[in-house]
Protein backbone atom coordinates (compact mmCIF):
# COMPACT_ATOMS: atom_id res chain seq x y z
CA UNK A 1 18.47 13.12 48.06
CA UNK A 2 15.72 12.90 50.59
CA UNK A 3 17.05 12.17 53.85
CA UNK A 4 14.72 9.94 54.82
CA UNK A 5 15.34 7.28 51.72
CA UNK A 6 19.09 5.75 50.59
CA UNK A 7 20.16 7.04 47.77
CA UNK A 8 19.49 3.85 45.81
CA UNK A 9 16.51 3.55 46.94
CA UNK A 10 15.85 7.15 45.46
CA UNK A 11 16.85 6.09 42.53
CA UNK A 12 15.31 2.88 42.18
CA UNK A 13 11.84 4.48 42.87
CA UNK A 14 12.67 6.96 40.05
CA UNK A 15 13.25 3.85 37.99
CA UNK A 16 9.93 2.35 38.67
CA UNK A 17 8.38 5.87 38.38
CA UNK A 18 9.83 6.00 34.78
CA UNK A 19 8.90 2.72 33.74
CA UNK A 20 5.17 2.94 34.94
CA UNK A 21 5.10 6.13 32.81
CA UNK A 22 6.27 4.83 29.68
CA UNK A 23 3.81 1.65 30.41
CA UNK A 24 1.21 4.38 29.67
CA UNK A 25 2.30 5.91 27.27
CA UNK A 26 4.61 4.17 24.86
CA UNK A 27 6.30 6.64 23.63
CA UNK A 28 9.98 5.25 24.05
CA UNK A 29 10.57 8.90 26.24
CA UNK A 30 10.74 7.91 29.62
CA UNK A 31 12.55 5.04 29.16
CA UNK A 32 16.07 6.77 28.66
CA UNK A 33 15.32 8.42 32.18
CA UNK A 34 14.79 4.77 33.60
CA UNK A 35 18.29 3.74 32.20
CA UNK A 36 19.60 7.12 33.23
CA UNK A 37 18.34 6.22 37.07
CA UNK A 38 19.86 2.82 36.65
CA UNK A 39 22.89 4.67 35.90
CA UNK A 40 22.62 7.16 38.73
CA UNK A 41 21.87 4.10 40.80
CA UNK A 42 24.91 2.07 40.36
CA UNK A 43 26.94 5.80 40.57
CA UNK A 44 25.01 5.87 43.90
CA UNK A 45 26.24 2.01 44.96
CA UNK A 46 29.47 3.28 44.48
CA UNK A 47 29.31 5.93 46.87
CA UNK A 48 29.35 9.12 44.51
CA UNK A 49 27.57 12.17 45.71
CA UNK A 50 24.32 13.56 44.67
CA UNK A 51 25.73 15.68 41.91
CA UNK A 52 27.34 13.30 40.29
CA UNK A 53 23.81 10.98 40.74
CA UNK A 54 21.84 13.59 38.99
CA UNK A 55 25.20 14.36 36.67
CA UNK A 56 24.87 10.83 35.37
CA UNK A 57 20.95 10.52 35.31
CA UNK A 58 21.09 13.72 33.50
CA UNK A 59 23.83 13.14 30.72
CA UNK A 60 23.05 9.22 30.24
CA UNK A 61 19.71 9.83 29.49
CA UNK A 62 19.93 13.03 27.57
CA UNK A 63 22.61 11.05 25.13
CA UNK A 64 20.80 8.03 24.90
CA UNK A 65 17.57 9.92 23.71
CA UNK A 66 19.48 12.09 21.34
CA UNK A 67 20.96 8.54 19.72
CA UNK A 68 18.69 6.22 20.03
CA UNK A 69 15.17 7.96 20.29
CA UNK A 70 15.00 8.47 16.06
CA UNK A 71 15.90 5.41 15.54
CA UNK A 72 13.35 3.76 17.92
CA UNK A 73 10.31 6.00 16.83
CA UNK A 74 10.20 4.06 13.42
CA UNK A 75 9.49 1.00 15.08
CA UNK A 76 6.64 2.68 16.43
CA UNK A 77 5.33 4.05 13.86
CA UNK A 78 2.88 1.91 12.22
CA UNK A 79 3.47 1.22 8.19
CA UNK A 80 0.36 2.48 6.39
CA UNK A 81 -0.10 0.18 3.35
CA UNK A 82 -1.76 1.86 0.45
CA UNK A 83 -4.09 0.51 -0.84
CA UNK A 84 -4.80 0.50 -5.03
CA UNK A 85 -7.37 2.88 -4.32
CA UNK A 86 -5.12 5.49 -2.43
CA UNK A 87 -3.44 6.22 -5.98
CA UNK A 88 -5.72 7.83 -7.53
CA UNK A 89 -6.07 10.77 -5.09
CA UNK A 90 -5.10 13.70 -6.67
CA UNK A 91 -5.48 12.38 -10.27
CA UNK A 92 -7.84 13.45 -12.70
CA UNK A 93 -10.19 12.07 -14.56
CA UNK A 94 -12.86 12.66 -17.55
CA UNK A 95 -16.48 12.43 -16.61
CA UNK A 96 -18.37 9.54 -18.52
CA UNK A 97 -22.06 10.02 -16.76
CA UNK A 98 -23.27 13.87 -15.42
CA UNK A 99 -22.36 13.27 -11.39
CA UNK A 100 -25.52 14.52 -9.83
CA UNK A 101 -25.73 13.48 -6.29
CA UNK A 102 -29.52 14.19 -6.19
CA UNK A 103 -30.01 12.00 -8.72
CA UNK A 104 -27.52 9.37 -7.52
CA UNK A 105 -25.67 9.63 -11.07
CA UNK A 106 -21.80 9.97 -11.72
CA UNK A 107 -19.39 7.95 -13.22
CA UNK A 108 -15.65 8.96 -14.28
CA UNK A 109 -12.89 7.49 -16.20
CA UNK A 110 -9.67 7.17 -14.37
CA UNK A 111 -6.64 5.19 -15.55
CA UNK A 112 -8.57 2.61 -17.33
CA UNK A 113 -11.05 1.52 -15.02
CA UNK A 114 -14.46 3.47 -14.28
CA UNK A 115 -15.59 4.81 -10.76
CA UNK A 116 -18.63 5.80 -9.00
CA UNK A 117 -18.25 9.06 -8.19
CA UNK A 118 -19.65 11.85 -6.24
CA UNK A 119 -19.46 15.70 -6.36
CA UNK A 120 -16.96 17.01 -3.24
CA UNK A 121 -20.02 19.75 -2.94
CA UNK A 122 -23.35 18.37 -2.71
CA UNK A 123 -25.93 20.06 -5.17
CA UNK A 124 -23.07 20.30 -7.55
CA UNK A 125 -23.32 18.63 -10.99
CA UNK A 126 -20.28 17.86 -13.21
CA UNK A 127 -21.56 17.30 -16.63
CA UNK A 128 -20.25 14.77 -18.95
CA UNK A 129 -16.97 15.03 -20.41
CA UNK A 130 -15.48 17.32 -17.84
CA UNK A 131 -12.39 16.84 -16.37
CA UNK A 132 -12.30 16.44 -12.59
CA UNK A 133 -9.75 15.70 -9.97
CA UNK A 134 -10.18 13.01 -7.15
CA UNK A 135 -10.15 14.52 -3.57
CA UNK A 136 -11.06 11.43 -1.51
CA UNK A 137 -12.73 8.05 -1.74
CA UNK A 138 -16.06 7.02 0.24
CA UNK A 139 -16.25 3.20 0.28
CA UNK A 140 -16.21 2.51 -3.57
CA UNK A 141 -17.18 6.22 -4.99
CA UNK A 142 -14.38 8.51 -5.64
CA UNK A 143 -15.38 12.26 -4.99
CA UNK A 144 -14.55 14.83 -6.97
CA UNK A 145 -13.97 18.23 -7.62
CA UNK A 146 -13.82 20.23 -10.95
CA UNK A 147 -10.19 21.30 -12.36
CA UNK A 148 -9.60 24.94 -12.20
CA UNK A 149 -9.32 24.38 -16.03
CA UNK A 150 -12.83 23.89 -16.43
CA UNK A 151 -13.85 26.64 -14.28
C-alpha cells in the first residue's frame, strides 16, 4: 500500500472512507466496499500481500453487491400508496356540464361519482355529453382531455 501507513491501517481508513460515503448518500453502494475493506483488512492481519488485499476487497464486495444489492434496494424504496383518486387516471368519462375553464364550469361522470373537472388545454371547452379521458388530478378537479373518438 502506501509505505508510509500499515496495511491495516490502509484498509481501515478505506473503511471509514466508505462508510462516510454511504452516510451521504444512502444508497446501500458503498457499503459492500466497507465490508470488502473489512475483508481485505483481516486478509491484511494475517499477513497476505497486497494482491491478495485488493483480491479480496475486490471479489467480496463485487459478490456481495451482485447478491445482496436487489434485494436491499426494495427496502429503500419508499411504497407509494394510491390513493382512490389515482384510479381514475387514464379512465374516461362522459361530460355532464360544458368544462369551460373561463367560465369556471365542468363537471364529468366517472364510475359513479361526479368530478370537477378542467380542460388539460386552457381555452378549450368540452361540451356536454362528450366523452373525455382523465390525464391528471389538481386538488379535487380531474383534468381532462378529449378521446380521439370524439375528435
Amino acid at each position: 500500500m502506501i509505505a508510509l501507513i500499515p496495511p491495516v491501517y490502509f484498509w481501515l481508513i478505506v473503511l471509514i472512507a466508505c462508510l462516510v460515503i454511504e452516510a451521504g448518500t444512502t444508497q446501500l453502494l458503498t457499503i459492500w466496499f466497507a465490508v470488502g475493506s473489512v475483508g481485505a483488512m483481516i486478509a491484511a492481519a494475517l499477513g497476505f500481500g497486497e494482491l491478495v488485499q485488493i483480491s479480496v476487497c475486490l471479489v467480496l464486495s463485487i459478490v456481495l453487491l451482485i447478491l445482496l444489492r436487489p434485494m436491499t434496494r426494495n427496502l429503500l424504496r419508499p411504497r407509494q400508496d394510491r390513493t382512490n383518486a389515482d384510479r381514475i387516471l387514464g379512465q374516461t368519462a362522459v361530460v355532464i356540464q360544458t368544462i369551460d375553464d373561463r367560465n369556471g364550469t365542468g363537471q364529468i361522470r366517472l364510475m359513479g361519482q361526479v368530478w370537477t373537472a378542467r380542460a388539460v388545454q386552457n381555452e378549450e371547452i368540452i361540451s356536454e355529453g362528450e366523452t373525455v379521458v382523465v390525464r391528471q388530478i389538481s386538488g379535487v378537479k380531474a383534468i381532462v382531455e378529449r378521446c380521439e373518438v370524439n375528435r
